[in-house]
Protein backbone atom coordinates (compact mmCIF):
# COMPACT_ATOMS: atom_id res chain seq x y z
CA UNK A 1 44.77 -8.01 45.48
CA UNK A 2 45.97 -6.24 42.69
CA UNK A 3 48.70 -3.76 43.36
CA UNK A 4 47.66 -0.25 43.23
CA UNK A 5 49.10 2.44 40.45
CA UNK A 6 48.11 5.62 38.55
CA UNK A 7 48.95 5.93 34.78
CA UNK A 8 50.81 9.40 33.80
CA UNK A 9 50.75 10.92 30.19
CA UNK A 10 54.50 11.74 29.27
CA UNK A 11 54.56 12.95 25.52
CA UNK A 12 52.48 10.72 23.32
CA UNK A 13 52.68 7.99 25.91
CA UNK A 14 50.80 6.56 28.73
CA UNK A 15 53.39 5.06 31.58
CA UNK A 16 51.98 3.09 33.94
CA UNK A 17 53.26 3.59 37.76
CA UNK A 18 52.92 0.84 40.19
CA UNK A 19 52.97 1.50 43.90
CA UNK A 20 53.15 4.91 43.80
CA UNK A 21 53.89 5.87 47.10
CA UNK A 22 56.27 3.34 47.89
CA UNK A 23 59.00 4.70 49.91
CA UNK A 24 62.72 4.93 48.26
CA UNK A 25 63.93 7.15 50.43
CA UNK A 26 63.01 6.48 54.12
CA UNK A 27 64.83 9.27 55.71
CA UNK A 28 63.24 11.98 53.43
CA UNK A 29 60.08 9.90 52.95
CA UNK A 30 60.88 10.23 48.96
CA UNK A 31 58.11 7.70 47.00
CA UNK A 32 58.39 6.81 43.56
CA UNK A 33 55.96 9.11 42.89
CA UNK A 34 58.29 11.64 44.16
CA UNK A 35 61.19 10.04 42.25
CA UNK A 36 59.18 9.84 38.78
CA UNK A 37 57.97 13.35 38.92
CA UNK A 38 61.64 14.38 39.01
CA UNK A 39 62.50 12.60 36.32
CA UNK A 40 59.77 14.65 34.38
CA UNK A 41 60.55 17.75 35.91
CA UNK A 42 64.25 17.46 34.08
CA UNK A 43 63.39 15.25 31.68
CA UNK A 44 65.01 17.52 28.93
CA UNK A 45 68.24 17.75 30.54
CA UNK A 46 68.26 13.99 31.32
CA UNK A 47 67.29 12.78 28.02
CA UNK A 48 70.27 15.13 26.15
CA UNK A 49 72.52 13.28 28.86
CA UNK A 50 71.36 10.03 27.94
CA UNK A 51 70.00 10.65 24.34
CA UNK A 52 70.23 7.83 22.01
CA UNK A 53 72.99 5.87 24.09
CA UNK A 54 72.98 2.35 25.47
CA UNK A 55 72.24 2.72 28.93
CA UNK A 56 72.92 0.33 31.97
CA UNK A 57 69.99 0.78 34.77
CA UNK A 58 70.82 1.62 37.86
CA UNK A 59 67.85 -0.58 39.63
CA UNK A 60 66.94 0.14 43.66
CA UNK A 61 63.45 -1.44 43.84
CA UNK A 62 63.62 -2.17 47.36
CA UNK A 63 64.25 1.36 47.93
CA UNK A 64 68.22 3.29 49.77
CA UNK A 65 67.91 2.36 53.57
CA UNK A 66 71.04 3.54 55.80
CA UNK A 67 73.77 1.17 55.37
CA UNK A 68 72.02 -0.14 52.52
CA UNK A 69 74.34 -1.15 49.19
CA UNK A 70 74.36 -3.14 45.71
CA UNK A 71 74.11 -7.11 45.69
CA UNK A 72 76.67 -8.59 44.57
CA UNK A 73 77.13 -12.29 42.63
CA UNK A 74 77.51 -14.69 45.68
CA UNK A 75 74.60 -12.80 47.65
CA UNK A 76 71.84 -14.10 44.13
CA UNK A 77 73.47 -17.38 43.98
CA UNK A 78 72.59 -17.91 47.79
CA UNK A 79 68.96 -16.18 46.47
CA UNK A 80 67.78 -12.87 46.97
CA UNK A 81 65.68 -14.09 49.86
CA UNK A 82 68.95 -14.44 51.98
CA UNK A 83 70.13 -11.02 51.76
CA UNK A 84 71.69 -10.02 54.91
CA UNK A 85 70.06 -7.19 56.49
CA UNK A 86 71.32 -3.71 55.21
CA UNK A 87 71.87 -4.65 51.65
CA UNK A 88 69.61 -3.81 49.13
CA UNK A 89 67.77 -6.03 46.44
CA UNK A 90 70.16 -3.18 44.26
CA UNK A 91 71.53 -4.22 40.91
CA UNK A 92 72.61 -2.87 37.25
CA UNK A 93 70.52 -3.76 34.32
CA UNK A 94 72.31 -3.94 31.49
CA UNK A 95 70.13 -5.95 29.47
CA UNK A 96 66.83 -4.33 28.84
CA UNK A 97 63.98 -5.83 31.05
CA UNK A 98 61.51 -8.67 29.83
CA UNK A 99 57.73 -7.07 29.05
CA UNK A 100 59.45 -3.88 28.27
CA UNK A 101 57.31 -1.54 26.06
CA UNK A 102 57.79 -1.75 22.50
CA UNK A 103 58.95 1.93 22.10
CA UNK A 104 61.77 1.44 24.64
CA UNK A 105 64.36 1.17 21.67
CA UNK A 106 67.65 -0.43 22.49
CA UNK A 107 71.02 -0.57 20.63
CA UNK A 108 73.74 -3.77 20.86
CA UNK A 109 76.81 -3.33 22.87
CA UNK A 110 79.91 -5.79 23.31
CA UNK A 111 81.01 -6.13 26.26
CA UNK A 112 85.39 -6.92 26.55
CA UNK A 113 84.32 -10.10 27.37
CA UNK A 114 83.27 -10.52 23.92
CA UNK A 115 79.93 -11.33 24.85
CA UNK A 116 76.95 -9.15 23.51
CA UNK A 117 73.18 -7.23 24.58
CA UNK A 118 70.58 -5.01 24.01
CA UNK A 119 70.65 -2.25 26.33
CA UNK A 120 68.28 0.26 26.61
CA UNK A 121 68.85 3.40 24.59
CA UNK A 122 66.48 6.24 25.76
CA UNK A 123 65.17 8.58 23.01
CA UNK A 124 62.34 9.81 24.48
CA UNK A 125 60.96 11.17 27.70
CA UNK A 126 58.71 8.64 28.88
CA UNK A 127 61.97 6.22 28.94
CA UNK A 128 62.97 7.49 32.61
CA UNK A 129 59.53 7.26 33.72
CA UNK A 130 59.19 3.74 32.81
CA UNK A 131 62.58 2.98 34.80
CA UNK A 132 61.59 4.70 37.18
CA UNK A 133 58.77 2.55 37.98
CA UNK A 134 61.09 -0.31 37.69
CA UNK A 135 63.44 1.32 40.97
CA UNK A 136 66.19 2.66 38.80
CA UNK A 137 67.62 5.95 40.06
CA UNK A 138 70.99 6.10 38.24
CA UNK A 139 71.88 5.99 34.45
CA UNK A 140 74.84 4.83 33.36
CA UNK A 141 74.83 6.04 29.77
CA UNK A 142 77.77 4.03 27.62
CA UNK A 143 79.55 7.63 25.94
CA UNK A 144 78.53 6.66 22.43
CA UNK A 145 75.04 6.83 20.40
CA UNK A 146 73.05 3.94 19.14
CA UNK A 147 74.54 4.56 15.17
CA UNK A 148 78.02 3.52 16.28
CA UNK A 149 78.53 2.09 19.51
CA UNK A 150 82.29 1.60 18.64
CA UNK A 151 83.78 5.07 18.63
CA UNK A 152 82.82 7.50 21.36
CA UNK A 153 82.01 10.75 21.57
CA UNK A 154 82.43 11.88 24.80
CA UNK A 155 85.47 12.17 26.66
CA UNK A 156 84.82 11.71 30.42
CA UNK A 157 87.40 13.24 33.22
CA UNK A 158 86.59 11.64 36.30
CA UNK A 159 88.10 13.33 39.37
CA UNK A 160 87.27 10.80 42.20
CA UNK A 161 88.87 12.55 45.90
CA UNK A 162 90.62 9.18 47.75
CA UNK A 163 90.71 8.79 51.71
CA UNK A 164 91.97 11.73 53.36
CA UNK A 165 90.82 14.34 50.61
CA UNK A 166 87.14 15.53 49.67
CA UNK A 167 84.99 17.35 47.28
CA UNK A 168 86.54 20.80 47.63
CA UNK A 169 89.71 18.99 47.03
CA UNK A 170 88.25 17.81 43.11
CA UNK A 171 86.88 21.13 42.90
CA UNK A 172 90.43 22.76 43.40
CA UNK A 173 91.71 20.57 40.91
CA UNK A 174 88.98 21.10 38.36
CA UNK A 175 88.65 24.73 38.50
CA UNK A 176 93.23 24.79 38.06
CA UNK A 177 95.25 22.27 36.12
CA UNK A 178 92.05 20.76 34.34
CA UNK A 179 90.34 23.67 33.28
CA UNK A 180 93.68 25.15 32.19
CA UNK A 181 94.68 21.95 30.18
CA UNK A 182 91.47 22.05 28.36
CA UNK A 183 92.18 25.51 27.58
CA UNK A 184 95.48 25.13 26.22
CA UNK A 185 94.08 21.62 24.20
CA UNK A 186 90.80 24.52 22.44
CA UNK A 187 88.80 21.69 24.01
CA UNK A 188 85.41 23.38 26.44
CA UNK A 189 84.29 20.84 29.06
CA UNK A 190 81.42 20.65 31.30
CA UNK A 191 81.47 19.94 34.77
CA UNK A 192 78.86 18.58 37.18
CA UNK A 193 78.97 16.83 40.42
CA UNK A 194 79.24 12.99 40.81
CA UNK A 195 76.47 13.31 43.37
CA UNK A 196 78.95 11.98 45.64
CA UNK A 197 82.23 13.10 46.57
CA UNK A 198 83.41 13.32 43.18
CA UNK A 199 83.64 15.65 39.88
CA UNK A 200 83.09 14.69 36.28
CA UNK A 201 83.93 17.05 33.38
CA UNK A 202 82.83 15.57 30.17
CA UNK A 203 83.92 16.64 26.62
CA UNK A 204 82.26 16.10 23.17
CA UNK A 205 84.96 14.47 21.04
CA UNK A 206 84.57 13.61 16.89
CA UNK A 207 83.40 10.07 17.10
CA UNK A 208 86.72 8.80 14.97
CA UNK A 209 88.77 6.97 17.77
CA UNK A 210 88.31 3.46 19.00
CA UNK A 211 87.44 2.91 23.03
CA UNK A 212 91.37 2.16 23.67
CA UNK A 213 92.06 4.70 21.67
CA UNK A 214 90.12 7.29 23.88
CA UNK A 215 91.15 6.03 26.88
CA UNK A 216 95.04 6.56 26.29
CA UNK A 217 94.41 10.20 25.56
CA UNK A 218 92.49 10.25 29.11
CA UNK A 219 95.64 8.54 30.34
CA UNK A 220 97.71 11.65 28.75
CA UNK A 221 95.65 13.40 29.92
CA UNK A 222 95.30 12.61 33.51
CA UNK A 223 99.29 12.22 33.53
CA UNK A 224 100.05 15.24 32.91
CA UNK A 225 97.17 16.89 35.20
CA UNK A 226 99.67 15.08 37.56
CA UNK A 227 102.56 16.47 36.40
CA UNK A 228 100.97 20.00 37.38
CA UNK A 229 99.70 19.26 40.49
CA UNK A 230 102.13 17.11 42.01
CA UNK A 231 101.03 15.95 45.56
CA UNK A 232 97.67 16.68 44.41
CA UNK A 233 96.74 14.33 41.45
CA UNK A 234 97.65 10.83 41.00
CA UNK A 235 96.56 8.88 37.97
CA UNK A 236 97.99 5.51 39.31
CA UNK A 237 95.60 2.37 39.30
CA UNK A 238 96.03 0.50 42.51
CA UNK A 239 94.86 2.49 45.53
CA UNK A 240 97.88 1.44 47.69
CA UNK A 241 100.05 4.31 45.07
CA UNK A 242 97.47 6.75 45.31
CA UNK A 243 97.65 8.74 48.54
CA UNK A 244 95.74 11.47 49.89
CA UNK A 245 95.31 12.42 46.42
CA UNK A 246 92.19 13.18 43.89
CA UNK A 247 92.52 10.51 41.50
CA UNK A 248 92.07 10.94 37.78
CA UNK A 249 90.01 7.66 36.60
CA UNK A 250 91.44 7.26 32.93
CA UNK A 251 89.55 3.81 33.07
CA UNK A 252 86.44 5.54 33.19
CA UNK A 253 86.72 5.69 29.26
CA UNK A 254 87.24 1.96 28.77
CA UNK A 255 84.82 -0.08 26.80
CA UNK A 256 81.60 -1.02 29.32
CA UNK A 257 82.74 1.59 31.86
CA UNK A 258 80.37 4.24 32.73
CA UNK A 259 79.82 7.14 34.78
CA UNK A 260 76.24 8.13 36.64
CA UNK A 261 74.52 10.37 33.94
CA UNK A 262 73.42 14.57 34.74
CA UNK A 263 70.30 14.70 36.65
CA UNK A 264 70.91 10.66 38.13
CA UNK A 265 69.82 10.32 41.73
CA UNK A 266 71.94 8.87 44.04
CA UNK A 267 71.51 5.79 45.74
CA UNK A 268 71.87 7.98 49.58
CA UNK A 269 69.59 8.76 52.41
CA UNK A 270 69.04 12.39 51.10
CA UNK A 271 68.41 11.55 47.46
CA UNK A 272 71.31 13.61 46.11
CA UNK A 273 71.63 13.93 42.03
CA UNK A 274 74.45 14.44 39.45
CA UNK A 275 74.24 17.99 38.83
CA UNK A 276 75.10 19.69 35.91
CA UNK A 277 77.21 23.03 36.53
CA UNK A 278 78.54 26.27 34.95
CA UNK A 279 82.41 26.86 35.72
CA UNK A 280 81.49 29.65 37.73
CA UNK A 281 79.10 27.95 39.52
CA UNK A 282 81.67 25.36 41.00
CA UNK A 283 83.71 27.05 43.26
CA UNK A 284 80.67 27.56 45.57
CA UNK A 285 78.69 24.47 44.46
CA UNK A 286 77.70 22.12 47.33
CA UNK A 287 77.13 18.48 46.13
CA UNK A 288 74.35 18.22 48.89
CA UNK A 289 72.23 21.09 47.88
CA UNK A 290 71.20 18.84 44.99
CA UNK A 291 68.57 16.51 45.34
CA UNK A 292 65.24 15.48 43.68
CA UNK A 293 63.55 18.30 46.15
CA UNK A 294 65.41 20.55 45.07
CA UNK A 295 66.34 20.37 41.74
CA UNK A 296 63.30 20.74 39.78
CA UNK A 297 62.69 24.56 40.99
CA UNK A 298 66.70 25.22 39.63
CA UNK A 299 65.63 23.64 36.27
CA UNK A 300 62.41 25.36 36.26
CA UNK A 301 64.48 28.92 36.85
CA UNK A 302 67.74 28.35 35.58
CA UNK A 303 67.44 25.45 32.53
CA UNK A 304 70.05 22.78 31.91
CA UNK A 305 73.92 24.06 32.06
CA UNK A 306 74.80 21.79 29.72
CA UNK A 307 72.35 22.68 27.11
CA UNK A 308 75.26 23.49 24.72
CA UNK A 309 77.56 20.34 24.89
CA UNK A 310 76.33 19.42 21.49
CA UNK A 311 77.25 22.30 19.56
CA UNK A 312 81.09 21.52 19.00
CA UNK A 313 82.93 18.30 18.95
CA UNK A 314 86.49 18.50 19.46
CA UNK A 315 89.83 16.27 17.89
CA UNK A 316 91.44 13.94 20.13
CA UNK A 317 94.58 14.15 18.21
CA UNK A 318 96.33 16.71 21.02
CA UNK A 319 96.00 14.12 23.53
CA UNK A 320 97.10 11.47 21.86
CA UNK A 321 99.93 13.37 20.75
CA UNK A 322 100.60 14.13 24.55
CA UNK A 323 100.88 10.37 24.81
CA UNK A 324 103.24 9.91 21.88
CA UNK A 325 105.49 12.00 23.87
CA UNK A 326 105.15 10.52 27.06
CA UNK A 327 106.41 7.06 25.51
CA UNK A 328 109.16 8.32 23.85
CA UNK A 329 110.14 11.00 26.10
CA UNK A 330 109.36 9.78 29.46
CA UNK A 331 108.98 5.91 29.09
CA UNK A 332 105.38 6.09 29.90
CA UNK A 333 103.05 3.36 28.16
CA UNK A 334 99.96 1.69 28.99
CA UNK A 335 99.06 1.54 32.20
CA UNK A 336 96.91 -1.16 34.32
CA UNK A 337 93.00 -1.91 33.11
CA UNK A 338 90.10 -2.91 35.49
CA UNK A 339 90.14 -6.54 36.96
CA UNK A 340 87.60 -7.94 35.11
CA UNK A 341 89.10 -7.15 31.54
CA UNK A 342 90.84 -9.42 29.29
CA UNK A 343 94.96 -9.06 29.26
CA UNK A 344 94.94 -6.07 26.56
CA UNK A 345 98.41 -5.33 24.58
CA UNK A 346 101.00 -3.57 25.90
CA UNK A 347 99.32 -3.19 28.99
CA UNK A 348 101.77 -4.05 32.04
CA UNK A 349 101.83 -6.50 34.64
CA UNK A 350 98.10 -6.23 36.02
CA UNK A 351 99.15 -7.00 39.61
CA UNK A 352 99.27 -4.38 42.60
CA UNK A 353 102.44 -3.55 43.81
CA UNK A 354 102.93 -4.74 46.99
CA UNK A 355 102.31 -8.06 45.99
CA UNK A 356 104.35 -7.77 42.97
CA UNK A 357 107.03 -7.59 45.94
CA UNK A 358 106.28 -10.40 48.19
CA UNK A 359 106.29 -12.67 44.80
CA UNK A 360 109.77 -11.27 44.16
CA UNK A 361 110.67 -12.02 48.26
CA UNK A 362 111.20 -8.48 48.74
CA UNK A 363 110.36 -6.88 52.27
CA UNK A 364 107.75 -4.53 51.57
């Protein structure tokens, strides 16, 4: 029997939605219908957060059950069919789907490994309906455009709150040492929650540095957010340094690193989003009020806060200044990239402390 669907006019195209009232989100009873009609309902603030940019799909076809989490490697070469129960059939797409419509454009990304894909790169509305028929409810937007996917143009502070601390704990640090750092650099960021625990201010930078070059001024930056809020902030990579601190993520702004998009849903019981923020909306701002119920009537009344973060792109060159000093001044260089990366230069021993000590013999 075939499977039912309805077909939905979005723009000039027709999207076709099978399974419509699936469940995605038991506790709520969320369907994809649900899901896709948010997606339309902020489809203009989505699409100028993911406008023109390769995008990785976040994919949750078997719908967010408690407990529930992303595949991983070992659990699809034992076969999906042996997933252990509680784990989703969840995974990223980064490649865009077989029998995908012609007027889903894509752009080609490199990944560090050297290897290469077509990812999608959304430039029109109907793009997040179609994926959301496939189960995706997060984008992961790469922070360049399609025209040159070598040189970003967003800068992308990641405030991520580490055992022990919490959301109001980001928001303390957003609203004080970041917000006044930005000041001080002329740069205007936007905030928005992670969905999560989390807090993300991005910032539209001239599209003239290279991925390593943006993520040493995030580096600079985050090191010196530290510097301000010591016992606060920590920018150091392994979590056994970190503390009950809210961790700055300078890796976030590595090549093939990406952060869930404005307007994303996340993959949680109560079908939270990434919500897009004024400043003086934040101090109050609870990450939880935000979800694909409620969202659309805030759109509807209030339009996307982030409807300006195209007017003015800003010059790196303070931060990377910043770092210039911390070499020379404070012996600071490069500090440790993600796992899966190749060894990059000048980038320091890429093993966690602890067991840099029992290799030495020393009693930690």
């Amino acid at each position: 029997m075939a499977s039912p669907y309805i077909e939905i006019r979005v723009g000039e195209r027709t999207v076709k939605i099978t399974n419509p009232d699936k469940v995605y989100f038991p506790e709520r009873g969320y369907t994809k219908r649900d899901l896709v009609e948010y997606f339309l309902a902020v489809g203009d603030g989505l699409l100028r957060a993911v406008y023109d940019r390769p995008t990785t799909l976040e994919r949750w076809p078997g719908g967010v059950v408690a407990g529930a989490r992303m595949a991983t490697r070992e659990d699809y070469a034992r076969g999906q069919a042996g997933l252990p129960a509680g784990r989703s059939d969840a995974f990223y797409q980064k490649r865009v789907p077989k029998g995908a419509p012609q007027w889903v454009t894509t752009a080609r990304i490199t990944f560090p490994s050297g290897r290469s894909a077509d990812e999608v790169c959304p430039r029109e509305p109907a793009v997040p309906a179609w994926a959301a028929n496939l189960g995706t409810l997060t984008f992961h937007p790469w922070p360049v455009r399609s025209g040159d996917v070598d040189h970003p143009d967003e800068l992308r502070i990641d405030l991520d709150p580490q055992p022990g601390t919490g959301y109001a704990d980001a928001v303390r640090v957003a609203l004080g040492p970041v917000r006044e750092l930005l000041d001080e650099l002329g740069m205007v960021g936007f905030p928005k929650t992670s969905g999560k625990a989390g807090v993300h201010v991005y910032v539209r930078i001239e599209p003239r540095w290279t991925f390593t070059e943006v993520r040493r001024a995030a580096l600079a930056f985050a090191r010196e957010i530290e510097r301000r809020a010591p016992g606060q902030v920590t920018s150091r990579w392994w979590k056994e340094e970190r503390g009950e601190q809210v961790f700055i993520d300078y890796n976030q702004n590595a090549r093939d690193r990406t952060i869930a998009s404005a307007y994303s849903v996340r993959p949680l019981p109560h079908a939270p989003v990434s919500a897009p923020l004024t400043w003086e909306e934040l101090p109050d701002a609870e990450p939880a009020d935000f979800t694909i119920a409620t969202m659309p009537a805030r759109f509807a009344e209030l339009g996307d806060p982030h409807a300006a973060i195209d007017d003015r792109a800003f010059s790196l060159e303070p931060l990377l200044e910043l770092a210039d000093r911390d070499e020379r001044e404070h012996g600071l260089g490069d500090a440790p990239y993600p796992p899966n990366y190749p060894k990059m230069p000048g980038e320091p021993k890429r093993v966690q402390p602890s067991k840099a000590r029992e290799d030495r013999g020393v009693d930690a």
